[in-house]
N, C-alpha and C. Protein backbone atom coordinates (compact mmCIF):
# COMPACT_ATOMS: atom_id res chain seq x y z
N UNK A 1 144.09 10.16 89.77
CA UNK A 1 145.14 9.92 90.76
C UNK A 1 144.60 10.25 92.13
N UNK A 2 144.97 9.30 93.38
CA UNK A 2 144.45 9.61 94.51
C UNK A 2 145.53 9.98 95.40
N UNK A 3 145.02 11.41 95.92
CA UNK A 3 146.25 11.90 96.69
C UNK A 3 145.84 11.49 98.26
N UNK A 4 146.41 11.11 99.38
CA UNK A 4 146.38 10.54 100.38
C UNK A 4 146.08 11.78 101.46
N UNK A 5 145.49 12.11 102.43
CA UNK A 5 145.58 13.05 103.29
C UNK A 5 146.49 12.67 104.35
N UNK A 6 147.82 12.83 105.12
CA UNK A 6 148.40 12.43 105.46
C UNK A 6 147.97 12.46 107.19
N UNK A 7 147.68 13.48 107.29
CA UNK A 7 147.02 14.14 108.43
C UNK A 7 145.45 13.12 109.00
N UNK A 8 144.96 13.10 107.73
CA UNK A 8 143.90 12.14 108.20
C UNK A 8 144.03 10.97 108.63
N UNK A 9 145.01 9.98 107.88
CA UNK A 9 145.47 9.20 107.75
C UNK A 9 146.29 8.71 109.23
N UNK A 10 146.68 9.63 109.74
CA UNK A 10 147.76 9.50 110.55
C UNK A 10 146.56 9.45 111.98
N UNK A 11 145.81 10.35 112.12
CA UNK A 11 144.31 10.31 113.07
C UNK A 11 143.62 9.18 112.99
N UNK A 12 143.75 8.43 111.62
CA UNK A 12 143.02 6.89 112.03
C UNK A 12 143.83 5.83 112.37
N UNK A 13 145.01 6.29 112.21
CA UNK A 13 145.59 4.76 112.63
C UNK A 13 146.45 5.13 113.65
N UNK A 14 146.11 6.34 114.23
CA UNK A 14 146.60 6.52 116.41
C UNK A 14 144.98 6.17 117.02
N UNK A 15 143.48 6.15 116.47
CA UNK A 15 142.39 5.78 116.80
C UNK A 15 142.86 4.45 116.83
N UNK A 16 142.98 3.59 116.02
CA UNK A 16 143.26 1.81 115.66
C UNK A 16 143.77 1.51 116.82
N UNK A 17 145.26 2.23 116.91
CA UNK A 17 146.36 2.07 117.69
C UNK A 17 146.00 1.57 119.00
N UNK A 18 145.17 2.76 119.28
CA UNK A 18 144.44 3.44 120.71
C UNK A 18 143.34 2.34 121.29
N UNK A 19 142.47 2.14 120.23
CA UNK A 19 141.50 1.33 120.50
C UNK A 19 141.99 -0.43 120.42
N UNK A 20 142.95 -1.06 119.64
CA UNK A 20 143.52 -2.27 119.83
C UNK A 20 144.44 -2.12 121.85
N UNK A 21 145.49 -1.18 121.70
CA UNK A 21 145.77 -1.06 122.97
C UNK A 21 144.87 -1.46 124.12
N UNK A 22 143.79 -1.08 124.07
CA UNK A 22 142.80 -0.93 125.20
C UNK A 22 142.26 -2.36 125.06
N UNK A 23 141.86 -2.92 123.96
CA UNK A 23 141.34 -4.06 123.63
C UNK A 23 142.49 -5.14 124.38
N UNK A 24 143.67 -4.92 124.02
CA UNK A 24 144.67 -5.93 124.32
C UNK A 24 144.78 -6.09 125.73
N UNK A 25 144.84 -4.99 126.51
CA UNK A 25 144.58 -5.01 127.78
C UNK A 25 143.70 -5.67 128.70
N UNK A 26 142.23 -5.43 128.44
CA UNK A 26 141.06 -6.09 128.92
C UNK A 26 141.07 -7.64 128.53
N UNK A 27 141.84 -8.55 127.81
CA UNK A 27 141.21 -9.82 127.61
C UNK A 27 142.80 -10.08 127.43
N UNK A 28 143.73 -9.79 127.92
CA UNK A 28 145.70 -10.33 128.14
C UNK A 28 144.71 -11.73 128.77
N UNK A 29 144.21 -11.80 129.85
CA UNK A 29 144.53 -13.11 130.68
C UNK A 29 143.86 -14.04 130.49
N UNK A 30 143.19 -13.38 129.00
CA UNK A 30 142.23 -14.71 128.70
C UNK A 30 143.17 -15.42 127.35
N UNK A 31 143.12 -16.51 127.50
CA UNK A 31 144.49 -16.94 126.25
C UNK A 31 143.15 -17.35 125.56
N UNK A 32 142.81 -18.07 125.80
CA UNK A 32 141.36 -18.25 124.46
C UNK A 32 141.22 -17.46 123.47
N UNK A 33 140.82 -16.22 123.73
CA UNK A 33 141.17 -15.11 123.31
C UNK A 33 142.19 -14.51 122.15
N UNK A 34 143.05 -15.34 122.05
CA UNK A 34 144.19 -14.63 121.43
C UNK A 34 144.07 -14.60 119.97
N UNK A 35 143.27 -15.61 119.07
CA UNK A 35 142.97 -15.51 117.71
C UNK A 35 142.22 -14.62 117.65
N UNK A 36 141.02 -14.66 118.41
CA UNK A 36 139.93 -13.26 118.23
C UNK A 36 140.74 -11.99 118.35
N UNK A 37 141.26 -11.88 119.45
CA UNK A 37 141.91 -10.30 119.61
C UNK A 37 142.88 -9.93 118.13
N UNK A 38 143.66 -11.12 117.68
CA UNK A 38 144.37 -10.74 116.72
C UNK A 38 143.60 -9.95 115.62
N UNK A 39 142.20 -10.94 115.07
CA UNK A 39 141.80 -10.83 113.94
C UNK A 39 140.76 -9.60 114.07
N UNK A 40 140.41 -8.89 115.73
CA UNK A 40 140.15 -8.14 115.89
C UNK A 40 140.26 -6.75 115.43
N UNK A 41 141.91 -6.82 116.02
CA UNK A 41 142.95 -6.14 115.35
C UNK A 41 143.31 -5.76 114.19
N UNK A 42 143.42 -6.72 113.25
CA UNK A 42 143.48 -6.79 111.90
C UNK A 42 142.17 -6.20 111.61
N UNK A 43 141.53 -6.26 111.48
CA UNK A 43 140.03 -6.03 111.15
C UNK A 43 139.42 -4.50 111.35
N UNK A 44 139.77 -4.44 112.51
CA UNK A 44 139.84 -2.76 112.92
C UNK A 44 140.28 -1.78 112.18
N UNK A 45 141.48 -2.15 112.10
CA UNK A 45 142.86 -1.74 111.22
C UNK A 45 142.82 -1.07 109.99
N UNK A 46 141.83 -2.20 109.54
CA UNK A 46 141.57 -2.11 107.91
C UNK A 46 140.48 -1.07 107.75
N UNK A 47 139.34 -1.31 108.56
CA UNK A 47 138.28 -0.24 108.22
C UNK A 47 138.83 0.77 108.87
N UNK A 48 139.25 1.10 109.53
CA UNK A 48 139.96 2.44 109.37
C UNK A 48 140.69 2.96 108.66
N UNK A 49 142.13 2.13 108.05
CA UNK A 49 142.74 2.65 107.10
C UNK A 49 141.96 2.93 105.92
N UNK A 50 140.89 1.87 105.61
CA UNK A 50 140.03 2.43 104.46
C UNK A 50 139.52 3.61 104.55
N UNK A 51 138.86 3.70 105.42
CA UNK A 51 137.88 4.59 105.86
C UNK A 51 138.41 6.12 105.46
N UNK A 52 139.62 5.99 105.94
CA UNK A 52 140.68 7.12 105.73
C UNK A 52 141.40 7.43 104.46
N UNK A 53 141.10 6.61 103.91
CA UNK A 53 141.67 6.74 102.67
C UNK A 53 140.46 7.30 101.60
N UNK A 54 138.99 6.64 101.94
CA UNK A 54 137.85 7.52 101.17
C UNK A 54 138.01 8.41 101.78
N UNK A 55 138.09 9.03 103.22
CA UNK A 55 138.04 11.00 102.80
C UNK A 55 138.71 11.44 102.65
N UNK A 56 139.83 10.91 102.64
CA UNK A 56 141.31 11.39 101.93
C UNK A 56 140.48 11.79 100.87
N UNK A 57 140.96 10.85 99.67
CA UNK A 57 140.48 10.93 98.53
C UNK A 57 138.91 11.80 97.85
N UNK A 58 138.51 11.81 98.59
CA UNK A 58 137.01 12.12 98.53
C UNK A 58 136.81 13.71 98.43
N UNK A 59 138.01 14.10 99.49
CA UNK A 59 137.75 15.54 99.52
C UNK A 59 139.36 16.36 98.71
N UNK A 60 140.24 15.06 98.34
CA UNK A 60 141.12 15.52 97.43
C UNK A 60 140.50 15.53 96.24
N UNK A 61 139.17 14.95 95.98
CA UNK A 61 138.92 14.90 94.56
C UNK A 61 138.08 16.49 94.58
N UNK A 62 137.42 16.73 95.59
CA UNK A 62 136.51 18.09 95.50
C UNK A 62 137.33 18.96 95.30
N UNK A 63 138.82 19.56 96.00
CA UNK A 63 139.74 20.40 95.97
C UNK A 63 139.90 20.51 94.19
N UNK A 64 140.21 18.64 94.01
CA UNK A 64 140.69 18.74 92.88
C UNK A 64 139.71 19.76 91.62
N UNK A 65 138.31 19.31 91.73
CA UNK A 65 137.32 19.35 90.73
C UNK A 65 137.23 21.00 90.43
N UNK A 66 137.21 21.46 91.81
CA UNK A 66 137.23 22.90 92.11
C UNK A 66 137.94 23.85 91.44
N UNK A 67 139.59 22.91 91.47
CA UNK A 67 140.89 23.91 90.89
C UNK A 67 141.11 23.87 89.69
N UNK A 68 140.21 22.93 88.90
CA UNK A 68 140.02 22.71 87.38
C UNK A 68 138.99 23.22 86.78
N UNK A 69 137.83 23.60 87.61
CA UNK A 69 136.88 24.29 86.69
C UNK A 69 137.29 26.20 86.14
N UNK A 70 137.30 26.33 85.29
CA UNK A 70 137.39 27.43 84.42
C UNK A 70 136.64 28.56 84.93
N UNK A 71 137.45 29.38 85.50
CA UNK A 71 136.59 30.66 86.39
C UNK A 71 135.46 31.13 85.51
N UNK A 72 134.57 32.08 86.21
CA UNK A 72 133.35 32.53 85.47
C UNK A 72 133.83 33.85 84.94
N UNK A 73 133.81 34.15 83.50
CA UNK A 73 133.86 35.74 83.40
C UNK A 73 132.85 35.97 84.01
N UNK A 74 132.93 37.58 84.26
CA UNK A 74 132.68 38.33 84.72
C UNK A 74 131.56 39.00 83.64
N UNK A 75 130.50 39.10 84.21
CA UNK A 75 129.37 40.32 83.01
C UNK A 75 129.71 41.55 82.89
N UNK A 76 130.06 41.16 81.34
CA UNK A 76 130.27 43.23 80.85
C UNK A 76 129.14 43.86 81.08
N UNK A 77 129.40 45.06 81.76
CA UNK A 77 128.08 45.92 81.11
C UNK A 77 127.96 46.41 80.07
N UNK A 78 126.28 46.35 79.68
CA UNK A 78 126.36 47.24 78.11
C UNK A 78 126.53 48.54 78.02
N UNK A 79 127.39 48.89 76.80
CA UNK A 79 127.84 49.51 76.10
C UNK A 79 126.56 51.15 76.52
N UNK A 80 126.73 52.27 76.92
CA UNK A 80 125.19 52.86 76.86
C UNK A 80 125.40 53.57 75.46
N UNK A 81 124.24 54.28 75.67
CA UNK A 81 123.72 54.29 74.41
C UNK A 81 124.43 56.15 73.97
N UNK A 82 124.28 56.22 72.96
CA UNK A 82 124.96 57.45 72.63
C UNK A 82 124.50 57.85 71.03
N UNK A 83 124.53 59.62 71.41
CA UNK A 83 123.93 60.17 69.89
C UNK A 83 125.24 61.30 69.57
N UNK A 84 125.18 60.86 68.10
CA UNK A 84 126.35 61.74 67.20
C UNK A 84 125.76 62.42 66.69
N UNK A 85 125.71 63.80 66.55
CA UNK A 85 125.06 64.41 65.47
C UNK A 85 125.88 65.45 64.32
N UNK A 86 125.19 65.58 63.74
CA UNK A 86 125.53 65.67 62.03
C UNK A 86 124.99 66.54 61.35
N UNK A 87 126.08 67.56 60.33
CA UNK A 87 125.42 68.48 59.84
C UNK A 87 125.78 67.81 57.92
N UNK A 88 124.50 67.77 57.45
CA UNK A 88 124.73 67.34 56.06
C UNK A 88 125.11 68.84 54.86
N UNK A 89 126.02 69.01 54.59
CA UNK A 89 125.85 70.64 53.99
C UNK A 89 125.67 70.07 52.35
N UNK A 90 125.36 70.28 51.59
CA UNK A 90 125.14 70.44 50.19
C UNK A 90 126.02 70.87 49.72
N UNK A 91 126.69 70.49 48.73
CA UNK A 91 127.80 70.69 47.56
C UNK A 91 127.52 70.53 46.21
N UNK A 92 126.70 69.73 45.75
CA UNK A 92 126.32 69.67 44.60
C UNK A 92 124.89 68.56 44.15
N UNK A 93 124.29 69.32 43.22
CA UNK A 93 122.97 68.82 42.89
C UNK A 93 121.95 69.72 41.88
N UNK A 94 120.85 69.60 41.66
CA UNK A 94 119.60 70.33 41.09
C UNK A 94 119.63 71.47 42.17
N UNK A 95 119.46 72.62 41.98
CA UNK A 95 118.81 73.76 42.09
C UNK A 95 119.15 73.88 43.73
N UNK A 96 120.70 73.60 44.17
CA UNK A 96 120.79 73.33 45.95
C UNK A 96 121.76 74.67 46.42
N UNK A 97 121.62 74.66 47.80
CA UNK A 97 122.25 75.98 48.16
C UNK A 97 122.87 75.07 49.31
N UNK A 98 124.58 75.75 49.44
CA UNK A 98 124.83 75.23 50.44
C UNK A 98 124.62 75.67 52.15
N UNK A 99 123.52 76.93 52.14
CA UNK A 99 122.63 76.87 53.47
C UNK A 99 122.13 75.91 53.84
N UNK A 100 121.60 75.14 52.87
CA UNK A 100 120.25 74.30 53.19
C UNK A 100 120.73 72.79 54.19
N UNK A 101 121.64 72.65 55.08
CA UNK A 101 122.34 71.87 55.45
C UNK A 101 120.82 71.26 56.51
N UNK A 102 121.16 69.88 56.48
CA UNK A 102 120.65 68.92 56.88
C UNK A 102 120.68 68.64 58.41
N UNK A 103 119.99 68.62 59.34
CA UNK A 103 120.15 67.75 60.64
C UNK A 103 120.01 66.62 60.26
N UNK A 104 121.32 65.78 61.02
CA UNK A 104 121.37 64.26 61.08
C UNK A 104 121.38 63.96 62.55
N UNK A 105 121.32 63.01 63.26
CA UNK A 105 121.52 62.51 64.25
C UNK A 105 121.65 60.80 64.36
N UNK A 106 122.72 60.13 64.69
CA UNK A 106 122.72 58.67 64.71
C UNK A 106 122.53 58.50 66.22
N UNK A 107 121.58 57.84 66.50
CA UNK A 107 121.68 56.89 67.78
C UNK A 107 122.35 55.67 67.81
N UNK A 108 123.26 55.69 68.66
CA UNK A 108 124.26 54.45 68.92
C UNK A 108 123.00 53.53 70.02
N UNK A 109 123.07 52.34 69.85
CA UNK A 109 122.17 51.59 71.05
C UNK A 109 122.88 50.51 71.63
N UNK A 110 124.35 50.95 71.68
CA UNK A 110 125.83 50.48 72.63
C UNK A 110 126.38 49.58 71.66
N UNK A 111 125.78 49.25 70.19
CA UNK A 111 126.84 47.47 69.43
C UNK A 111 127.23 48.39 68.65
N UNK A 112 127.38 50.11 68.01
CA UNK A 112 127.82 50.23 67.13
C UNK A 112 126.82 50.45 65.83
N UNK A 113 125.70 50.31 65.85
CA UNK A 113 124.42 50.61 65.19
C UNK A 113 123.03 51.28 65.83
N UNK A 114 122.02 51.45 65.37
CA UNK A 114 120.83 52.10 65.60
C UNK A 114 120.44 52.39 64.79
N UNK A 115 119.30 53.86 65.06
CA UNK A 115 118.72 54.71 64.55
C UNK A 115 119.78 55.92 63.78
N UNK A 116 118.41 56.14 62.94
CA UNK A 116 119.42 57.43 61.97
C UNK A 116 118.23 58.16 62.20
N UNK A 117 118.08 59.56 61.87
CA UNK A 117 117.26 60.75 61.75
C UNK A 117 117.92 61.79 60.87
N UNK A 118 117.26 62.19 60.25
CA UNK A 118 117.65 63.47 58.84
C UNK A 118 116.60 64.31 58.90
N UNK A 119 116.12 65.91 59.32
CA UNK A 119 115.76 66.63 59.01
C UNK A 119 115.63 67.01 57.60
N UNK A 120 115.03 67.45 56.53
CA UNK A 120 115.30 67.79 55.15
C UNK A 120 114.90 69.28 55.07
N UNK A 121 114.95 69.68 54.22
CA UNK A 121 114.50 71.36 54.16
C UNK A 121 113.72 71.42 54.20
N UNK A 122 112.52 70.54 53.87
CA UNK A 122 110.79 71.18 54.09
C UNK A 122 110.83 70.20 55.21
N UNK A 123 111.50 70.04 56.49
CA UNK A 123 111.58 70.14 57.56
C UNK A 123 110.58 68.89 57.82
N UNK A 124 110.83 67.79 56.76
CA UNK A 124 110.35 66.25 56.69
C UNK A 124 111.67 65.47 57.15
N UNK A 125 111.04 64.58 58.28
CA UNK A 125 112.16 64.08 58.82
C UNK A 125 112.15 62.18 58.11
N UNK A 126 113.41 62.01 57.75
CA UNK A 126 114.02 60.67 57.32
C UNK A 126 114.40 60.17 58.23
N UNK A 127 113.37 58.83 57.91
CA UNK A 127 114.35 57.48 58.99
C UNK A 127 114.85 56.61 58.31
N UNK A 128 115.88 56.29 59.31
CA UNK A 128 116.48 54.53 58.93
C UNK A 128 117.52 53.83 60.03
N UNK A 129 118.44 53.60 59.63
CA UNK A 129 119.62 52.82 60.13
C UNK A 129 120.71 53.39 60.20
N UNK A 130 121.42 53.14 60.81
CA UNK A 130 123.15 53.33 60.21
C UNK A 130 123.60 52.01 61.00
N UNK A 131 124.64 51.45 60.25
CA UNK A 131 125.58 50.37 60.88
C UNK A 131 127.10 50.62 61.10
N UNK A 132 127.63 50.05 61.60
CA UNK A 132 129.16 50.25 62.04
C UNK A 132 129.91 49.13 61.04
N UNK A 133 130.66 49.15 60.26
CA UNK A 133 131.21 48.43 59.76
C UNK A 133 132.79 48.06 60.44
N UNK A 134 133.19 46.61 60.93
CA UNK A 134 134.77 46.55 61.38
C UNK A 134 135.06 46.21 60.42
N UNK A 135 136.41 46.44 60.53
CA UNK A 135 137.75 46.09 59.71
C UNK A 135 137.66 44.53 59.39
N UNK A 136 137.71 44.17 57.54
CA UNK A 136 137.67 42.71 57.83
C UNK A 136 136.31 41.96 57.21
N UNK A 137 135.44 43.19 57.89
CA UNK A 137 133.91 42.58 57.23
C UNK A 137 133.98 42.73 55.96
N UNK A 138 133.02 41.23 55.62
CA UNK A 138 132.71 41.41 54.33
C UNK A 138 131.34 41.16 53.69
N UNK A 139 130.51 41.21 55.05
CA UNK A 139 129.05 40.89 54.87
C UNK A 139 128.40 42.25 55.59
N UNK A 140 128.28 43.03 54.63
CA UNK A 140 127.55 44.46 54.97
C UNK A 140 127.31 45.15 54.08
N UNK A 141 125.74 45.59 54.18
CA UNK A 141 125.15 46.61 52.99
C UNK A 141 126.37 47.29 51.61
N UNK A 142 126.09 47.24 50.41
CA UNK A 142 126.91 47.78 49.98
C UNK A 142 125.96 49.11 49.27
N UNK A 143 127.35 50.52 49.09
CA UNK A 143 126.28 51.84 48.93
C UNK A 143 125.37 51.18 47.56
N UNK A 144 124.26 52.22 47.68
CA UNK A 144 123.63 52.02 46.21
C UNK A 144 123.08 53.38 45.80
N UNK A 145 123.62 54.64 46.44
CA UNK A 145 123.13 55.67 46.34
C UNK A 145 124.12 56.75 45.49
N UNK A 146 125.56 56.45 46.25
CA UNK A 146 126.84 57.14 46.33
C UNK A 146 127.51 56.35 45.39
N UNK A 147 128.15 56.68 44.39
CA UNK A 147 129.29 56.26 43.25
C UNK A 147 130.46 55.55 43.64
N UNK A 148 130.96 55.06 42.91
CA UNK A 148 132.51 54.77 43.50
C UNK A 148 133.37 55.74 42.88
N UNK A 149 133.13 57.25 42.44
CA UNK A 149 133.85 57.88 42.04
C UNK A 149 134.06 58.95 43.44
N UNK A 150 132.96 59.10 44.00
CA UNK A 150 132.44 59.59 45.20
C UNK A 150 132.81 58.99 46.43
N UNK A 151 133.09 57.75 46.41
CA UNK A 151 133.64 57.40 47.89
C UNK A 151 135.39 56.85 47.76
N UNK A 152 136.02 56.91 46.46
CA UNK A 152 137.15 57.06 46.13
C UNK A 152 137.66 58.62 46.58
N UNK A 153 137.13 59.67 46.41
CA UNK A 153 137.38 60.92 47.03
C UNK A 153 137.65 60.44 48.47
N UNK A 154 136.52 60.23 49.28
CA UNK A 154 137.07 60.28 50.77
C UNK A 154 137.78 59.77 51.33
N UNK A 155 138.90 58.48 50.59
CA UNK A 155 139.58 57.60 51.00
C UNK A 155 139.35 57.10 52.63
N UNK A 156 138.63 56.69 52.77
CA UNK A 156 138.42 56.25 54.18
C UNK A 156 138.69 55.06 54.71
N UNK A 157 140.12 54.94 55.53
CA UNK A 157 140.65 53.91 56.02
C UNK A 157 140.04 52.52 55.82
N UNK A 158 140.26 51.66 55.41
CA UNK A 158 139.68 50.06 55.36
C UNK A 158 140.33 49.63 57.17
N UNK A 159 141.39 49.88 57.24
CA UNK A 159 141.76 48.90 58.71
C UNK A 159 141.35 50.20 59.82
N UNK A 160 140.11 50.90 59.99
CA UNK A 160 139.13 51.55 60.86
C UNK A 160 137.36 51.23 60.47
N UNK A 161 137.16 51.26 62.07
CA UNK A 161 135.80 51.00 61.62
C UNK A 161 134.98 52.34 60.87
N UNK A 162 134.32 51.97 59.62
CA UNK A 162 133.30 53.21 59.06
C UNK A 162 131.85 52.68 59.33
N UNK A 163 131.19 53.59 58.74
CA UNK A 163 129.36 53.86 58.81
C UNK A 163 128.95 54.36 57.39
N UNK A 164 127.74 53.23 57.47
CA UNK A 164 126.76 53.28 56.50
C UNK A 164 125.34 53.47 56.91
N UNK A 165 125.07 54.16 56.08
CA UNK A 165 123.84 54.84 56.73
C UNK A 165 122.57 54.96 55.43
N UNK A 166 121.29 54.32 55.95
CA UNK A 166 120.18 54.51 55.11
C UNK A 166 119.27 55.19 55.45
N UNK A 167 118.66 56.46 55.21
CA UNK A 167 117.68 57.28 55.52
C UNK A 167 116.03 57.26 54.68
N UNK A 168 115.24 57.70 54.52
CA UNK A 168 114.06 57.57 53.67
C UNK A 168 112.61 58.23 54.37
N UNK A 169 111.87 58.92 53.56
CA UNK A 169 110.46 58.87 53.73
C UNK A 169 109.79 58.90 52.42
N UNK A 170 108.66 59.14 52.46
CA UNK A 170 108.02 58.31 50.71
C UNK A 170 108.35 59.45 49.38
N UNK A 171 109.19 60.36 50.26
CA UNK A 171 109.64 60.84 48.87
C UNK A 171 111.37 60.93 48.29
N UNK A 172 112.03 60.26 49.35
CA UNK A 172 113.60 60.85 48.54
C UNK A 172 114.33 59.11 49.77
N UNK A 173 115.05 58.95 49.97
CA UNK A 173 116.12 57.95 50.02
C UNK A 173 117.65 58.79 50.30
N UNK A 174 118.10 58.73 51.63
CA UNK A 174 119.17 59.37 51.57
C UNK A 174 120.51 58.84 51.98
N UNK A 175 121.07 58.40 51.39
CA UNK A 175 122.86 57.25 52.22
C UNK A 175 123.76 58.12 52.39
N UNK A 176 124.34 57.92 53.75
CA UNK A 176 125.77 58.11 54.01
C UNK A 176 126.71 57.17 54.66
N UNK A 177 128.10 57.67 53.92
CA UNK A 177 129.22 56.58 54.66
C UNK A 177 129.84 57.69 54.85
N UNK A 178 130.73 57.42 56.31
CA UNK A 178 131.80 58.33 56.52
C UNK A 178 133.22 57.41 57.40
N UNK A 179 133.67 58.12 58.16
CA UNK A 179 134.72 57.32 58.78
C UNK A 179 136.16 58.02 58.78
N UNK A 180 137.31 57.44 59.38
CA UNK A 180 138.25 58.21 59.37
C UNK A 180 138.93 57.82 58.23
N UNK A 181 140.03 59.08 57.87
CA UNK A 181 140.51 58.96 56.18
C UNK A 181 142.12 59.80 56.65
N UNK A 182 142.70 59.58 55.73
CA UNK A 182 144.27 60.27 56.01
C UNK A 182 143.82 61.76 55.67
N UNK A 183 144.66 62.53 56.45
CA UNK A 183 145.86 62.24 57.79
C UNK A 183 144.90 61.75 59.24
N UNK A 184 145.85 60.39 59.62
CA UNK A 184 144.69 60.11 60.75
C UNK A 184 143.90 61.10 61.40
N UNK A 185 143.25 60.42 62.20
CA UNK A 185 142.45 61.21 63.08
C UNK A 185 141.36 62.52 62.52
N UNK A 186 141.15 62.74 61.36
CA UNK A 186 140.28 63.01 60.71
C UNK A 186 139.07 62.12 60.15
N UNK A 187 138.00 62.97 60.21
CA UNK A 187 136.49 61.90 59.81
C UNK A 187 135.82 62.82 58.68
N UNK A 188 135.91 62.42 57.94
CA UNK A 188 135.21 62.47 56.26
C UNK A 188 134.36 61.93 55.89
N UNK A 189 133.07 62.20 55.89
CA UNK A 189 131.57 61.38 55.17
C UNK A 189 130.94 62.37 53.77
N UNK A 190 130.32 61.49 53.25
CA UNK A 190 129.24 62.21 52.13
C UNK A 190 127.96 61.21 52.16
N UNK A 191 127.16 62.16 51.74
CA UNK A 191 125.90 61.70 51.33
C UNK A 191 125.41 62.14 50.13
N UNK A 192 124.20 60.77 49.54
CA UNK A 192 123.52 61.11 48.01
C UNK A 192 122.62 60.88 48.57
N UNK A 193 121.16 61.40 47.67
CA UNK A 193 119.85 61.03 47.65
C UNK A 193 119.28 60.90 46.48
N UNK A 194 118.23 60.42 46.29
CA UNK A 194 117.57 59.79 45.11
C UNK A 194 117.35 61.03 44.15
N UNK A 195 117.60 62.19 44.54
CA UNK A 195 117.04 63.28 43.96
C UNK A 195 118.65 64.10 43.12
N UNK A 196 119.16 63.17 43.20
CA UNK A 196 120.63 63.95 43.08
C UNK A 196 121.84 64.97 43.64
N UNK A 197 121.22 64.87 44.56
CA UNK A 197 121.99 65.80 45.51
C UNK A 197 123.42 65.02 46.56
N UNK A 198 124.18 66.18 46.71
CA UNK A 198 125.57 65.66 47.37
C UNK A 198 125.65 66.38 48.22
N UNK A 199 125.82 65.44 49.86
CA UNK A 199 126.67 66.30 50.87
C UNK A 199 127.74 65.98 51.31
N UNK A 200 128.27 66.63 52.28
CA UNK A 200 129.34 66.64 53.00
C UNK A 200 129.32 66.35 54.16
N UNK A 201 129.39 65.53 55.16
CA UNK A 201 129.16 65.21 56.27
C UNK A 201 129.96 66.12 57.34
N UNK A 202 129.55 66.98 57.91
CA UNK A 202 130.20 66.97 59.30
C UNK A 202 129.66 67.12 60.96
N UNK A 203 130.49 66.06 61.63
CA UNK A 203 130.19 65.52 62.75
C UNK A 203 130.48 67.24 63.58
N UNK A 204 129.56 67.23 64.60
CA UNK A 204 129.15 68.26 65.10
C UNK A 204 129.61 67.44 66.86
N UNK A 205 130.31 68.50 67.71
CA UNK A 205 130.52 68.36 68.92
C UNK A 205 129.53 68.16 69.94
């Protein structure tokens, strides 16, 4: 649709106006004259009204193009990075004391995943992963360490996000899931390792 500039419009045809006036004047006493001056006229007329009507249009279409394009979001910044740390205490296993509690530490690297770190008692440190699981997913590591008799204990919310976590060095394999569990606002994890042992997760301030 072509919207008309009225303003423009109205500036070319007081130019026409202006310039036939003046024309009509200079050649009144020539009658010869009088078809030319007409078609002069006419002629003038037109390329101006055209004329006026492409930048009408021309710059109603830029306004237009302008007020239809879809603003730019805006760039989030990333997420920074952040460490949780974690005390693994021992509850049950072969020959375990519940002194012997574990340093954990997860590095967040702003999506909700990273690095994991586990201290062990002979003060051999485990690496791996941990991931963030949302609400909903259904494509994510499943435990293979921890029972389902064992993560039925912690009841840990399905509609909150939890964490799974894989640890290891060439002698033991260590998983934890934790997350919040009723009464809200509480966070409940455990961990197994290849060696049989059970902890208790708790998140440290």
């Amino acid at each position: 649709m072509v919207v008309v500039d009225s303003q423009g419009l109205m500036v070319a045809i007081g130019i026409w106006i202006g310039f036939g006036a003046i024309l009509y004047i200079l050649i009144e006493s020539e009658a010869w004259l009088t078809t030319f001056k007409i078609s002069w006229l006419v002629t003038g007329g037109s390329v101006f009204i055209v004329y006026a009507l492409i930048n009408a249009s021309g710059s109603t279409y830029s306004t237009f193009v302008s007020s239809v394009q879809p603003p730019v979001a805006p760039l989030q910044a990333p997420k920074p990075k952040a460490k949780i740390l974690a005390s693994l205490v021992p509850y049950d296993g072969p020959k375990i004391k519940s002194s012997n509690a574990l340093e954990a530490q997860f590095i967040d690297d702003g999506s909700g995943s990273g690095k994991a770190l586990v201290n062990d008692i002979a003060t051999q440190q485990l690496r791996g992963t941990f991931t963030t699981i949302k609400p909903g997913a259904t494509d994510w590591p499943k435990p293979k360490i921890l029972d389902r008799a064992t993560l039925n204990k912690l009841q840990i919310l399905s509609d909150r996000p939890w964490i799974i976590s894989t640890v290891s060095n060439a002698d033991t394999t260590l998983e934890c899931v934790y997350g919040e569990t009723r009464p809200l606002g509480q966070t409940k994890g455990a961990c197994g390792d290849t060696r049989g042992n059970l902890y208790h997760v708790r998140l440290l301030p």
